[in-house]
C-alpha atoms as a PDB file:
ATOM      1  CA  UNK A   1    -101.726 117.985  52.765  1.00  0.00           C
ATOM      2  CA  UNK A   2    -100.175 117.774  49.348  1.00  0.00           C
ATOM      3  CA  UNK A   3     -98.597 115.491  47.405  1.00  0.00           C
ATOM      4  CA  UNK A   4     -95.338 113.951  48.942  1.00  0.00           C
ATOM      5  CA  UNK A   5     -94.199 112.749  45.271  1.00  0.00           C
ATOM      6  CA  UNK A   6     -93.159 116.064  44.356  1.00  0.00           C
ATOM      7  CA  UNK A   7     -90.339 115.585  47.915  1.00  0.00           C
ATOM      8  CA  UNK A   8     -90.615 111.824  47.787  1.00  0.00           C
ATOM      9  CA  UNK A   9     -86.355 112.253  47.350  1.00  0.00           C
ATOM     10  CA  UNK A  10     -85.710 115.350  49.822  1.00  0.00           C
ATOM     11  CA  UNK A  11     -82.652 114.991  51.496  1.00  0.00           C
ATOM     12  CA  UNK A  12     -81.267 111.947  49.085  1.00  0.00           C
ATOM     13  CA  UNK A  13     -78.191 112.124  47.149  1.00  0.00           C
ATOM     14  CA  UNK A  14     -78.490 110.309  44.299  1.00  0.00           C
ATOM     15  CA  UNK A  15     -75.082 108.557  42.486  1.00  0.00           C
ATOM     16  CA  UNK A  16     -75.684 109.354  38.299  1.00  0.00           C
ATOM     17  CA  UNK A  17     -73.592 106.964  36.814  1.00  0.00           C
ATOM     18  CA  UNK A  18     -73.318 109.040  33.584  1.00  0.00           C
ATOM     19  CA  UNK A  19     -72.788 112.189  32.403  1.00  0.00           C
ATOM     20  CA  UNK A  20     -73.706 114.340  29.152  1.00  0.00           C
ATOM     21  CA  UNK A  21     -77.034 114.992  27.961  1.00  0.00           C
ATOM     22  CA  UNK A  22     -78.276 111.646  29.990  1.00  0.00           C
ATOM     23  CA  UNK A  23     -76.757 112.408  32.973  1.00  0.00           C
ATOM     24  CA  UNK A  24     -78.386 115.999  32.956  1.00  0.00           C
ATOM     25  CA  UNK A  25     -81.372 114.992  32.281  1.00  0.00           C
ATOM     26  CA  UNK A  26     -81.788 112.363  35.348  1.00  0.00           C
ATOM     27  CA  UNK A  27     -80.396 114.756  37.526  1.00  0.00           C
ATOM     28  CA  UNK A  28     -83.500 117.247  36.265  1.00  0.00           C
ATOM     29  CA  UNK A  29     -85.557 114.483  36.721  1.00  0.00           C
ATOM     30  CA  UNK A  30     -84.221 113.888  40.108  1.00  0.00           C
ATOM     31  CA  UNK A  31     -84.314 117.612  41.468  1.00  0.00           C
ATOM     32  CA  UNK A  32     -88.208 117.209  40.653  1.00  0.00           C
ATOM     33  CA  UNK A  33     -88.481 114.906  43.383  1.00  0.00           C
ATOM     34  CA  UNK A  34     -86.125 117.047  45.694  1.00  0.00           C
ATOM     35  CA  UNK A  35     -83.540 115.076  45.192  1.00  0.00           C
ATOM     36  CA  UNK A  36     -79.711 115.872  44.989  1.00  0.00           C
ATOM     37  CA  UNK A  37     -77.972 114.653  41.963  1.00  0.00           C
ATOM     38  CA  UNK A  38     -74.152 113.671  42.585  1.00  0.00           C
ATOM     39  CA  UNK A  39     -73.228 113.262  38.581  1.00  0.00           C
ATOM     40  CA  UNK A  40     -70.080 111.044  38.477  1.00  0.00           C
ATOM     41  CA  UNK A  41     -69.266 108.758  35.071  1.00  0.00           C
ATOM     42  CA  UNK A  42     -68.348 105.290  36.002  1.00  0.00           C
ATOM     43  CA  UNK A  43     -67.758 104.846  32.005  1.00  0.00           C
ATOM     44  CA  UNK A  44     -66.932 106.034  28.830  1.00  0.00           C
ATOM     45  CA  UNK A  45     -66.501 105.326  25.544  1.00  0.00           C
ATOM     46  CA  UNK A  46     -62.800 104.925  23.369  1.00  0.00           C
ATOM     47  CA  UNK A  47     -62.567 103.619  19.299  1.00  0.00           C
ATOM     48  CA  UNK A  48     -62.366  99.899  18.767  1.00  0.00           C
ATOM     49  CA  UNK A  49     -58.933  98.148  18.870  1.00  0.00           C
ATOM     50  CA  UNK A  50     -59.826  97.068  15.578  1.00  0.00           C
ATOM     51  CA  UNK A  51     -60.976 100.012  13.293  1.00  0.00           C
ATOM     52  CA  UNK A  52     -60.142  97.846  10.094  1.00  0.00           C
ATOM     53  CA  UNK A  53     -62.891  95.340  11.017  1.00  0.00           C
ATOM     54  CA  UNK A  54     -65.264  98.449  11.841  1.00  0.00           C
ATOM     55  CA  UNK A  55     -64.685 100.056   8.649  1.00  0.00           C
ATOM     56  CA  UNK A  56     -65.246  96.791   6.522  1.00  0.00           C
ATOM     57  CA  UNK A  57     -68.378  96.116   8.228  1.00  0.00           C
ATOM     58  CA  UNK A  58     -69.390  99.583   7.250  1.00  0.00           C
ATOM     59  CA  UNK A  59     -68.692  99.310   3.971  1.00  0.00           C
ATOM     60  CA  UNK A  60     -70.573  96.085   3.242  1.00  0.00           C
ATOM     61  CA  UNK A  61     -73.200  97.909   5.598  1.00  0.00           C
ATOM     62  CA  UNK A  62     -72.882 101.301   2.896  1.00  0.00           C
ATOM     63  CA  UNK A  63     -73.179  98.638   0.063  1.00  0.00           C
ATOM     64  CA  UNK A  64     -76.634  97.042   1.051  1.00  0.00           C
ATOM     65  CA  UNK A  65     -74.772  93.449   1.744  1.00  0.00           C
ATOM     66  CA  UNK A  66     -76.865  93.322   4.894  1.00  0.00           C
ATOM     67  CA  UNK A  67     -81.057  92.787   5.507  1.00  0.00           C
ATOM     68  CA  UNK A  68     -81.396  94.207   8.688  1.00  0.00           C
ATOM     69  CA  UNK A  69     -78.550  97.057  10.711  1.00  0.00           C
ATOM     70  CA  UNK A  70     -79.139  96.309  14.362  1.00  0.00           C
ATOM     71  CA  UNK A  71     -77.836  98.785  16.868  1.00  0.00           C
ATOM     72  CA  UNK A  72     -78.498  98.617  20.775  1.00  0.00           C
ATOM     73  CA  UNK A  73     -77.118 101.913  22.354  1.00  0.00           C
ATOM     74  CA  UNK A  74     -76.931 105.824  21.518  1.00  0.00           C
ATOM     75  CA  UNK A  75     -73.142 105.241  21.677  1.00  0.00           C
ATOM     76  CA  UNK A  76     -73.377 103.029  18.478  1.00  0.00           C
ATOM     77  CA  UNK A  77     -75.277 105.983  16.825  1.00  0.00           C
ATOM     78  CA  UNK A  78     -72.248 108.024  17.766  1.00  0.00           C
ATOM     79  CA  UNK A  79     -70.404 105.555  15.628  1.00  0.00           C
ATOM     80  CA  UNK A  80     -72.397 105.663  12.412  1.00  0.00           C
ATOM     81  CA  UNK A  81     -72.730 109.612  12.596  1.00  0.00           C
ATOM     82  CA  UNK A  82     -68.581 109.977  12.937  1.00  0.00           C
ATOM     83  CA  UNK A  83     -68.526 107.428  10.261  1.00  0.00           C
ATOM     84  CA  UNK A  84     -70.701 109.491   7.974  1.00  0.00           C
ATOM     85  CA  UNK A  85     -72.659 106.311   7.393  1.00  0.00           C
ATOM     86  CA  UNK A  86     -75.178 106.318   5.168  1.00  0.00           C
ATOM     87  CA  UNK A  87     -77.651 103.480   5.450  1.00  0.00           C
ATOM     88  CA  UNK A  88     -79.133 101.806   2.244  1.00  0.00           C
ATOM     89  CA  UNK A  89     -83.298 102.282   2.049  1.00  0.00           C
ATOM     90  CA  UNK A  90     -83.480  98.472   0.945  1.00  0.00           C
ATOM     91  CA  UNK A  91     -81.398  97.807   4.828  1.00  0.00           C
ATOM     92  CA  UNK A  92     -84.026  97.953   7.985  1.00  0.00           C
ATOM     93  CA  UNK A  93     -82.807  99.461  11.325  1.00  0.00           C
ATOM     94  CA  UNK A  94     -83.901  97.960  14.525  1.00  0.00           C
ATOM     95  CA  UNK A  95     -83.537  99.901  17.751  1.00  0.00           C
ATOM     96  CA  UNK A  96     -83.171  98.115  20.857  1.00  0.00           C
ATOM     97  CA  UNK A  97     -85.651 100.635  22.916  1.00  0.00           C
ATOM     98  CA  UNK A  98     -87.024 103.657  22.798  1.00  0.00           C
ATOM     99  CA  UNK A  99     -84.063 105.430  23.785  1.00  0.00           C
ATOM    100  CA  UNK A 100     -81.891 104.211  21.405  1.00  0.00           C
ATOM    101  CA  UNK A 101     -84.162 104.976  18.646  1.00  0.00           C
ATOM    102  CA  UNK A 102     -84.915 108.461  19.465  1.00  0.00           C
ATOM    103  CA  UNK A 103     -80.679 108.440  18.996  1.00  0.00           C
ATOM    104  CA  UNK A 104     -81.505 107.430  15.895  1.00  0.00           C
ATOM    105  CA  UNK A 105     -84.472 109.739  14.776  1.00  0.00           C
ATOM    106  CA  UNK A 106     -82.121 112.700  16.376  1.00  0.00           C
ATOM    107  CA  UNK A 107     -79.367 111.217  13.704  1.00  0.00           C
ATOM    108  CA  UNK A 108     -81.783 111.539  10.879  1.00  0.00           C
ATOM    109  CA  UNK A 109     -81.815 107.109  10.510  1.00  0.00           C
ATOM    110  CA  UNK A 110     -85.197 105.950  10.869  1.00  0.00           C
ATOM    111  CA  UNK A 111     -86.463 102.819  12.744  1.00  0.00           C
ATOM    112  CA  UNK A 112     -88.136  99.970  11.148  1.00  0.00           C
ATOM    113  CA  UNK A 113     -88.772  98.073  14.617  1.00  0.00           C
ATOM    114  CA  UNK A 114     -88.359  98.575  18.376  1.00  0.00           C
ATOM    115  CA  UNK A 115     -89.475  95.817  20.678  1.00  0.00           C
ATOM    116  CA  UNK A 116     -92.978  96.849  22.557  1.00  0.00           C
ATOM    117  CA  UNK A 117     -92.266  95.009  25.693  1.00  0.00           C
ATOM    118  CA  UNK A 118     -88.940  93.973  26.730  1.00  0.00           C
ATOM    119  CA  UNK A 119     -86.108  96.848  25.368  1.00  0.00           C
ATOM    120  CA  UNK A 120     -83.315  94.821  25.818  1.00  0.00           C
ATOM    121  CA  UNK A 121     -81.327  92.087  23.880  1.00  0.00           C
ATOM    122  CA  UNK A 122     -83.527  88.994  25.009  1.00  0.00           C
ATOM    123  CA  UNK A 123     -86.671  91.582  24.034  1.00  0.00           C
ATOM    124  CA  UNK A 124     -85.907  91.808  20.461  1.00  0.00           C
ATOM    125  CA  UNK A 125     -85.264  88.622  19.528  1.00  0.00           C
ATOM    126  CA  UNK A 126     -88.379  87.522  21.144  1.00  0.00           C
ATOM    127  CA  UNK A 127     -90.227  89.927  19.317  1.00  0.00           C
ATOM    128  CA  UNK A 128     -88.549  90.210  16.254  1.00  0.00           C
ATOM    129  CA  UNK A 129     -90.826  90.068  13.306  1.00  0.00           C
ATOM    130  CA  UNK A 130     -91.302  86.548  11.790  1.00  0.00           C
ATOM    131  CA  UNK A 131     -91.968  87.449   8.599  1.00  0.00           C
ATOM    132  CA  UNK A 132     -89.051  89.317   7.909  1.00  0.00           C
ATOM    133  CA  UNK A 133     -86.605  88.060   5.604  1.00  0.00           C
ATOM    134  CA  UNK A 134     -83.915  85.593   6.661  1.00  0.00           C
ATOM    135  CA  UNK A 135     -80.480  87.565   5.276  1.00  0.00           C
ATOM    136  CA  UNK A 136     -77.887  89.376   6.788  1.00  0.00           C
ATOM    137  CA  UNK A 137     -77.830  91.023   9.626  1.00  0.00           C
ATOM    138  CA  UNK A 138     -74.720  93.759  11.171  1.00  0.00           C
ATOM    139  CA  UNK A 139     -74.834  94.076  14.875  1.00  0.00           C
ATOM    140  CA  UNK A 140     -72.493  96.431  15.972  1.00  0.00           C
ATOM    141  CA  UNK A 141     -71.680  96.942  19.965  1.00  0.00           C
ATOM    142  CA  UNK A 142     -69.173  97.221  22.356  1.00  0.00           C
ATOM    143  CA  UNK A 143     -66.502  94.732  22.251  1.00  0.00           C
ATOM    144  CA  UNK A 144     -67.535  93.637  25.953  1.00  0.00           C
ATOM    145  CA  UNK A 145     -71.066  93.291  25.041  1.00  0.00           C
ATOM    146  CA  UNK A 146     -73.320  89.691  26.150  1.00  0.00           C
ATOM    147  CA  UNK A 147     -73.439  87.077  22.785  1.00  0.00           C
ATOM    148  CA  UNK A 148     -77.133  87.327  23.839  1.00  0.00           C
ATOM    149  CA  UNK A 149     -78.264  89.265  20.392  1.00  0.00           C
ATOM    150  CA  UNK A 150     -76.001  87.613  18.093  1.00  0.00           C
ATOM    151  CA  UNK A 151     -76.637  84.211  19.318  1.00  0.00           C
ATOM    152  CA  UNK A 152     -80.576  84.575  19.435  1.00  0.00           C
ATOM    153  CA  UNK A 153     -80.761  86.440  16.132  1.00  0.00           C
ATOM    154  CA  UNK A 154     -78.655  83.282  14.353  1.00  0.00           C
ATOM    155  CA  UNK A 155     -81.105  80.958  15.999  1.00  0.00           C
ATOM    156  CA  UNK A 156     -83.881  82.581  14.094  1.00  0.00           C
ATOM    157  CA  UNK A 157     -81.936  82.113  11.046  1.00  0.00           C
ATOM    158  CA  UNK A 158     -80.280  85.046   9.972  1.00  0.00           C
ATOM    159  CA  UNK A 159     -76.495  85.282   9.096  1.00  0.00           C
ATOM    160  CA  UNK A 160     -75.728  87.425  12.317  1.00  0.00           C
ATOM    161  CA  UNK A 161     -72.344  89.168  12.092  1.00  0.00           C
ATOM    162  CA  UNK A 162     -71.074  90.925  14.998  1.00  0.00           C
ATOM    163  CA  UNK A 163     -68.761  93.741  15.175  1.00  0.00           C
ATOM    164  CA  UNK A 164     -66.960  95.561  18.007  1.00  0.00           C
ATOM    165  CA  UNK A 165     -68.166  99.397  17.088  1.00  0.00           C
ATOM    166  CA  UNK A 166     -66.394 100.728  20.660  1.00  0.00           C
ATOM    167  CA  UNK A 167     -64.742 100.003  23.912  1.00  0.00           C
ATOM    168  CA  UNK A 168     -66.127 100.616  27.322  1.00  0.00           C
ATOM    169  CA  UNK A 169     -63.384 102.053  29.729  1.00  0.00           C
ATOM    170  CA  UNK A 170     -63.981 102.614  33.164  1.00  0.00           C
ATOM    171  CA  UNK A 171     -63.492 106.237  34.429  1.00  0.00           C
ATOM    172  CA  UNK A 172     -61.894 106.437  38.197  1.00  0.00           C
ATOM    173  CA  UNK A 173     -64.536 108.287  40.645  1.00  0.00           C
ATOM    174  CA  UNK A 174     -62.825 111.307  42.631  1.00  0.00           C
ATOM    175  CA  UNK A 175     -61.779 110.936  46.352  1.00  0.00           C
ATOM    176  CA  UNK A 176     -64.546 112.767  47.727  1.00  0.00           C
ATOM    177  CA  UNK A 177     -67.123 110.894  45.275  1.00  0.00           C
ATOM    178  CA  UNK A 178     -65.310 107.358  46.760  1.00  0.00           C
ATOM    179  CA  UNK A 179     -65.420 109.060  50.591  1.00  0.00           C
ATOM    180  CA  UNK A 180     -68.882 110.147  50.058  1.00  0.00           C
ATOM    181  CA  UNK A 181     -70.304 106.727  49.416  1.00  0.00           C
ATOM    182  CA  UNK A 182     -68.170 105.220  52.134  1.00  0.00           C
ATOM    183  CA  UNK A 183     -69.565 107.489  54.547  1.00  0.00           C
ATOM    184  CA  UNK A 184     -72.878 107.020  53.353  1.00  0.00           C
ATOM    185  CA  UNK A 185     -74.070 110.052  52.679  1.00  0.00           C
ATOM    186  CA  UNK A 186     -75.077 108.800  49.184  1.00  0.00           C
ATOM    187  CA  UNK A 187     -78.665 106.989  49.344  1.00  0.00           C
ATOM    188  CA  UNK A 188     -79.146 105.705  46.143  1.00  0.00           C
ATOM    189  CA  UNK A 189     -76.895 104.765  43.466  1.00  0.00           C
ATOM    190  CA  UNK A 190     -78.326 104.441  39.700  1.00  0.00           C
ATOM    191  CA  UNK A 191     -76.632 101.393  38.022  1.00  0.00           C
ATOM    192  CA  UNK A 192     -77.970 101.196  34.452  1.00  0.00           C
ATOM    193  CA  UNK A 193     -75.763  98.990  32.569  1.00  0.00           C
ATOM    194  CA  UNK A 194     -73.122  95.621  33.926  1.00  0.00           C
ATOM    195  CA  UNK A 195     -70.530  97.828  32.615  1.00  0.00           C
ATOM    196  CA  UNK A 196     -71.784 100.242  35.292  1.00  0.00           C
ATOM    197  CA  UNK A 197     -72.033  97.586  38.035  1.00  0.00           C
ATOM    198  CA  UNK A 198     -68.736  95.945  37.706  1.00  0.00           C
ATOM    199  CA  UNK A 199     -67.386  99.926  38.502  1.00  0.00           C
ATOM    200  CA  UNK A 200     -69.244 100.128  41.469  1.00  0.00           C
ATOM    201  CA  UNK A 201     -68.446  96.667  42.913  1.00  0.00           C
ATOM    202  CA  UNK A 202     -64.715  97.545  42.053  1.00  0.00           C
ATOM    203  CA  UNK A 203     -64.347 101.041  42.833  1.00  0.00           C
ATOM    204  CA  UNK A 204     -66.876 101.869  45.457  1.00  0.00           C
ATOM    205  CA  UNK A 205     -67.683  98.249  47.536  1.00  0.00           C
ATOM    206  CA  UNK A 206     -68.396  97.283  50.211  1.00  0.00           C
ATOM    207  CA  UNK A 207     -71.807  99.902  49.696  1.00  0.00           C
ATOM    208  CA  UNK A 208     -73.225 100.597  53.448  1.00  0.00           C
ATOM    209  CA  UNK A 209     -76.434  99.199  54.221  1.00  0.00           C
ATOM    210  CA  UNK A 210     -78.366 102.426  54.221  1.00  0.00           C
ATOM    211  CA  UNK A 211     -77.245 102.998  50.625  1.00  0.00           C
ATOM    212  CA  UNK A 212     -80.075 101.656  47.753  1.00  0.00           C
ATOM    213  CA  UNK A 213     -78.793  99.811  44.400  1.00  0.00           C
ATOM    214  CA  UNK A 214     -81.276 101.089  41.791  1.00  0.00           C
ATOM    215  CA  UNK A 215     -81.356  98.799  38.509  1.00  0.00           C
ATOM    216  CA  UNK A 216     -82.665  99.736  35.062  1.00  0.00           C
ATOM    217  CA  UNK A 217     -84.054  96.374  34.836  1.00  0.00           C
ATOM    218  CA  UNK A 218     -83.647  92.881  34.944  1.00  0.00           C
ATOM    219  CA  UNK A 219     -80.835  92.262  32.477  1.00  0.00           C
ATOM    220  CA  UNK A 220     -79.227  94.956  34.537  1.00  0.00           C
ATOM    221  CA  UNK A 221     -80.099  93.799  38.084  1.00  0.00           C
ATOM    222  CA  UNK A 222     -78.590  90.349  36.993  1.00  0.00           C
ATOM    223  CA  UNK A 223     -75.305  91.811  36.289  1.00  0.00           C
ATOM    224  CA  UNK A 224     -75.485  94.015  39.609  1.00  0.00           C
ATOM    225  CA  UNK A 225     -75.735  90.664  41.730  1.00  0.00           C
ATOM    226  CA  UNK A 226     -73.096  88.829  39.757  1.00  0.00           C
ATOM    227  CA  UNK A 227     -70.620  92.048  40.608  1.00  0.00           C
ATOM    228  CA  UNK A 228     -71.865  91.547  43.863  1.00  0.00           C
ATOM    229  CA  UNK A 229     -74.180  94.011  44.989  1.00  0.00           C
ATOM    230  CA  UNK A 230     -77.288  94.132  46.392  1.00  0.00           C
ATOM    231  CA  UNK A 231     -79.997  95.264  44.535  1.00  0.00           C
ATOM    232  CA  UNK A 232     -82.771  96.945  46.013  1.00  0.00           C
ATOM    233  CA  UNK A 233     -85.038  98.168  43.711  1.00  0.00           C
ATOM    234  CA  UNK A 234     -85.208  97.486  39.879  1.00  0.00           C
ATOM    235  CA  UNK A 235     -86.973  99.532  37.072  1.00  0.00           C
ATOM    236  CA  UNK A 236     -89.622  98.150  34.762  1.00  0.00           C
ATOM    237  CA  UNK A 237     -88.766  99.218  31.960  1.00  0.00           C
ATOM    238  CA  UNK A 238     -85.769 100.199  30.762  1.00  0.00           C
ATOM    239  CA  UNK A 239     -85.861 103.696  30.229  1.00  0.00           C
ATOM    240  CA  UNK A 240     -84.595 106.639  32.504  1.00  0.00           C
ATOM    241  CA  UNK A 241     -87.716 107.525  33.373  1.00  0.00           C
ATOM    242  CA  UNK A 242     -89.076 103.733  35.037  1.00  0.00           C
ATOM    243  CA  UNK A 243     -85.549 104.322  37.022  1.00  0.00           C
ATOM    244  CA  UNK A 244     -86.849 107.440  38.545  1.00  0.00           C
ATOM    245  CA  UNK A 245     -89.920 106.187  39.016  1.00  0.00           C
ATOM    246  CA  UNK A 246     -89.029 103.179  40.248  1.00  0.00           C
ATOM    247  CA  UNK A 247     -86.935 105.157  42.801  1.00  0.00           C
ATOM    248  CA  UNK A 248     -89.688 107.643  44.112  1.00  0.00           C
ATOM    249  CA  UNK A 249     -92.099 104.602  44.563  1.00  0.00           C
ATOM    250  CA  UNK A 250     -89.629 102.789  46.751  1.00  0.00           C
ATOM    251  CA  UNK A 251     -88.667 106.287  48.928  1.00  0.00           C
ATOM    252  CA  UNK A 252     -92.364 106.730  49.513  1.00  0.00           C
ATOM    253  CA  UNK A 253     -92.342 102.899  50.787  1.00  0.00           C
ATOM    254  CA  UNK A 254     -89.653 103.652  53.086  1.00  0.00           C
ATOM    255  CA  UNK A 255     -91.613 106.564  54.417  1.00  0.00           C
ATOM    256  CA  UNK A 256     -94.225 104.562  55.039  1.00  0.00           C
ATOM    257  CA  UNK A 257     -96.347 107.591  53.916  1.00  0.00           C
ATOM    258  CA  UNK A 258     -99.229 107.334  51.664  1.00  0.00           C
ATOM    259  CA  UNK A 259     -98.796 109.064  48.063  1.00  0.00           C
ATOM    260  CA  UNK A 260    -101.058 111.105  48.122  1.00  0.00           C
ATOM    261  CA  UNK A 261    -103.521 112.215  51.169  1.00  0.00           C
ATOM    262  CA  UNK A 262    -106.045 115.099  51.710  1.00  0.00           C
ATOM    263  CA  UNK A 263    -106.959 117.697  54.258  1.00  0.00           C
END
């Protein structure tokens, strides 16, 4: 016999949460495994209430006022790059995660540091380097986005100033998407942000039994339980790929089946 990793998914539909490049390239991902992607955006992204704000951050960002230019999603990158914003060489970038910083690299910013453990909020404060100087810092996010950054980069010492760089808006699912997971014909739904969550718990719930909650991570499995899901599997890292991952090793489990066994 062969592997069964290469058909660990066969017969699953899989909810993708996002679209675009992202969403296209999970649902690759997922049609490795056999799996059926079922792309349907639970979110999306509008301009900040206040653009005045935004733009004076930018400036004093364009005019070196700040140490250290924080950013945490690809969605912020989107920001700088319609802004046209050119970032001082005397102003370090820090990415939250891999993902984000390849957003970066892509947008011709470089990266100064990217935590090596923990890509999320409470990950880059922890590791955040302690020799770096005590100034400035912009952090600009969505306007619904956890204090968890600003507050732990202040407590370091730095002069954290936050600023709302988007909104997060919550796209309504189709009929037959909503009937779909009612049914339970859907076996796994990706949730990979609380933004994401919150539009499951309020467009899709109750979730049948037989359908699996698959977190990005901790951060993100927290916010799944507090919308009120169940979580049934959680990535290790936070990256697209640890979600996949994550979600063939727990189909094989459920098979009971070994990975991988010979003739």
């Amino acid at each position: 016999m062969t592997s069964r990793r290469g058909t660990a998914l066969a017969g699953w539909r899989v909810l993708v949460p996002r679209g675009g490049a992202w969403g296209d390239s999970v649902a690759a991902a997922l049609r490795a495994h056999a799996g059926i992607p079922v792309i349907a955006p639970l979110i999306n992204f509008a301009s900040t209430e206040d653009p005045r704000a935004l733009a004076t951050a930018l400036q004093e960002l364009e005019a070196g006022e700040f140490e250290w230019l924080v950013v945490t999603s690809a969605t912020t990158v989107d920001v700088l790059m319609s802004q046209r914003i050119k970032v001082p060489a005397a102003t370090k970038i820090a990415a939250v995660g891999e993902t984000t910083a390849a957003a970066l690299s892509l947008a011709g910013y470089r990266v100064d540091f990217i935590p090596e453990g923990d890509n999320s909020a409470r990950g880059l404060v922890k590791e955040w380097p302690r020799t770096s100087v005590r100034g400035r810092v912009l952090v600009p996010q969505s306007e619904i986005a956890e204090p968890t950054l600003v507050a732990g980069l202040t407590s370091l010492g730095f002069d954290t100033k936050f600023v709302a760089a988007y909104r997060t808006v919550g796209v309504p699912v189709s009929e037959r998407i909503a009937g779909d997971v009612a049914s339970g014909s859907i076996r796994a739904i990706l949730v990979t942000s609380g933004s994401i969550a919150r539009q499951v718990s309020q467009q899709l719930a109750p979730i049948p039994e037989g359908t699996s909650i698959a977190c990005i991570g901790p951060r993100t499995a927290f916010d799944a339980r507090a919308a009120g899901l169940a979580v049934h599997l959680i990535a290790e890292s936070r990256s697209a790929e640890s979600l996949i991952e994550s979600l063939v090793e727990y189909a094989l489990e459920l098979t009971g089946e070994p990975e991988d066994t010979n003739d």
